[in-house]
Protein backbone atom coordinates (compact mmCIF):
# COMPACT_ATOMS: atom_id res chain seq x y z
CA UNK A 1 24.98 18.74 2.31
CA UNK A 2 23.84 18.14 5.68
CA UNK A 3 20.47 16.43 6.85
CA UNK A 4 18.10 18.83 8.27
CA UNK A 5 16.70 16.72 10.91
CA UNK A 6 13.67 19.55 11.69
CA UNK A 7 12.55 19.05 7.92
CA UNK A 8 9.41 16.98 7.58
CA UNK A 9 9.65 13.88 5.52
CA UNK A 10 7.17 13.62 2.70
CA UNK A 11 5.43 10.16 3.01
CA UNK A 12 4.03 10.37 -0.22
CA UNK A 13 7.43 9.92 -1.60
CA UNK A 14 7.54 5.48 -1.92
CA UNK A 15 10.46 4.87 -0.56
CA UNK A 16 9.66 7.01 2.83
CA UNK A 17 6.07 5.55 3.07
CA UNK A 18 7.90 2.29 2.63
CA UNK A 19 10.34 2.54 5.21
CA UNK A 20 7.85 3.62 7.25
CA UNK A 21 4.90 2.14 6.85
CA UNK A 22 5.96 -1.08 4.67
CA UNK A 23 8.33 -2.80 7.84
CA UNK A 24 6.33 -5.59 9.70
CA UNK A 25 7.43 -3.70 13.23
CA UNK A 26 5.45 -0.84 12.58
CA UNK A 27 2.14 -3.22 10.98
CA UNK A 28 0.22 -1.51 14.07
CA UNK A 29 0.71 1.88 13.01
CA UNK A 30 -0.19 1.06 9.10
CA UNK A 31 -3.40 -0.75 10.18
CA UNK A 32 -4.33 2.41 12.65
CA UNK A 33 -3.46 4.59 9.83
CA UNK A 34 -5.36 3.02 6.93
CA UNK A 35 -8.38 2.55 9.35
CA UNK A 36 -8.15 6.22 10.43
CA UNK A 37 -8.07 7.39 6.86
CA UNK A 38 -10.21 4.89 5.75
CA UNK A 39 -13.43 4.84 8.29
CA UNK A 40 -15.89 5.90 5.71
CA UNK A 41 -15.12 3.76 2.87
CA UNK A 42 -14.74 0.41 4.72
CA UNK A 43 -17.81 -2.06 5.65
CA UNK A 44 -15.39 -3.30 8.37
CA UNK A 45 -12.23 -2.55 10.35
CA UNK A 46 -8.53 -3.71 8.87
CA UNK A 47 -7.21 -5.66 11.41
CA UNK A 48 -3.98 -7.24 9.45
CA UNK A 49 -1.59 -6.34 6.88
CA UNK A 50 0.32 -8.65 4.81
CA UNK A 51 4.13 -7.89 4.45
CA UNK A 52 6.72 -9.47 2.39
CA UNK A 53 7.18 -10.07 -1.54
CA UNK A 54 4.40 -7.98 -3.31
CA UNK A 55 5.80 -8.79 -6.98
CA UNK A 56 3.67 -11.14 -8.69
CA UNK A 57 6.10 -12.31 -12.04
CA UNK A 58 4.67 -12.71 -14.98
CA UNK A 59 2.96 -15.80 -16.71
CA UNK A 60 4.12 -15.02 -20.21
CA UNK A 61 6.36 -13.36 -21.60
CA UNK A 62 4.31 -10.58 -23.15
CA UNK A 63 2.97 -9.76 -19.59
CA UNK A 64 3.82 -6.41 -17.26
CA UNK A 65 5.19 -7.47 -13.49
CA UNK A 66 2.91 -6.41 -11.57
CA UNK A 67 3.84 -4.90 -8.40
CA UNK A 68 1.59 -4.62 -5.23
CA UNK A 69 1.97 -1.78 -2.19
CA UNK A 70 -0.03 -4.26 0.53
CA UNK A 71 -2.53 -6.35 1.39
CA UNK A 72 -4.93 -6.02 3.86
CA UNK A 73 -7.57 -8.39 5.42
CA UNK A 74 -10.57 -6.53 7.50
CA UNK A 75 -12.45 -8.17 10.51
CA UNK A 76 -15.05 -9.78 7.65
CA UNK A 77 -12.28 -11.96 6.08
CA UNK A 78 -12.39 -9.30 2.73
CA UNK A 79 -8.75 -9.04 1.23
CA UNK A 80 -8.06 -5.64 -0.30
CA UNK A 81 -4.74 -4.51 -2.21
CA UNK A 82 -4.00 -1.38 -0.89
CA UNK A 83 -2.45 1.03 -3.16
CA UNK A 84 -1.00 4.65 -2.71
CA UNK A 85 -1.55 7.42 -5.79
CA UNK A 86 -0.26 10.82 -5.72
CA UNK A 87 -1.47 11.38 -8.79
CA UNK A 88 -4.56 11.05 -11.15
CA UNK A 89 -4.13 7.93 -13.64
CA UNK A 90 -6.68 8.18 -16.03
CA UNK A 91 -5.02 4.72 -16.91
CA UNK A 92 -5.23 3.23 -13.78
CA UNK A 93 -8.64 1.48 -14.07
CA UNK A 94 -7.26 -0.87 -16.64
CA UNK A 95 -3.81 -1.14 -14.94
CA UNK A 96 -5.09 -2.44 -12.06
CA UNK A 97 -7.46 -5.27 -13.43
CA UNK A 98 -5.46 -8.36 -12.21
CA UNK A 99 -6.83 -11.89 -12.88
């Protein structure tokens, strides 16, 4: 089947956001972009983004990898874990509680 180069690509899709967002060449378009979307919930501008390993392994054995999308440090020196949902998680509260 051939590519259909006209046909949007769905950035809510991971691995597209990833590819295009997650590469440390295009940090200055993630940092406009999250600031853009993001002007009414921050106290303070994003000006860098953390690339690179985002898995944090486990301590013991009976605990979940946890996995983060990227981190983020504003003008203030406040880090933030920025994550991407497409969908409600009523479970996600408790998911996300990381020590």
């Amino acid at each position: 089947m051939p590519i259909d180069h006209n046909e949007p690509i769905d950035l809510m899709v991971d691995y597209a956001f990833k590819q295009w967002f997650g590469q440390a060449r295009n940090k200055d378009l993630l940092i406009s972009f999250l600031n853009a979307l993001l002007t009414n919930s921050l106290t303070s501008p994003i000006i860098s983004v953390q690339f690179g390993n985002t898995e944090q392994s486990p301590e013991y054995q009976e605990d979940k990898l946890s996995r983060m999308d990227v981190f983020v440090e504003t003008d203030q020196k406040e880090r933030i874990n920025m994550e991407m949902q497409v969908a409600h998680d009523y479970g996600l509260a408790k998911r996300t509680l990381y020590d």
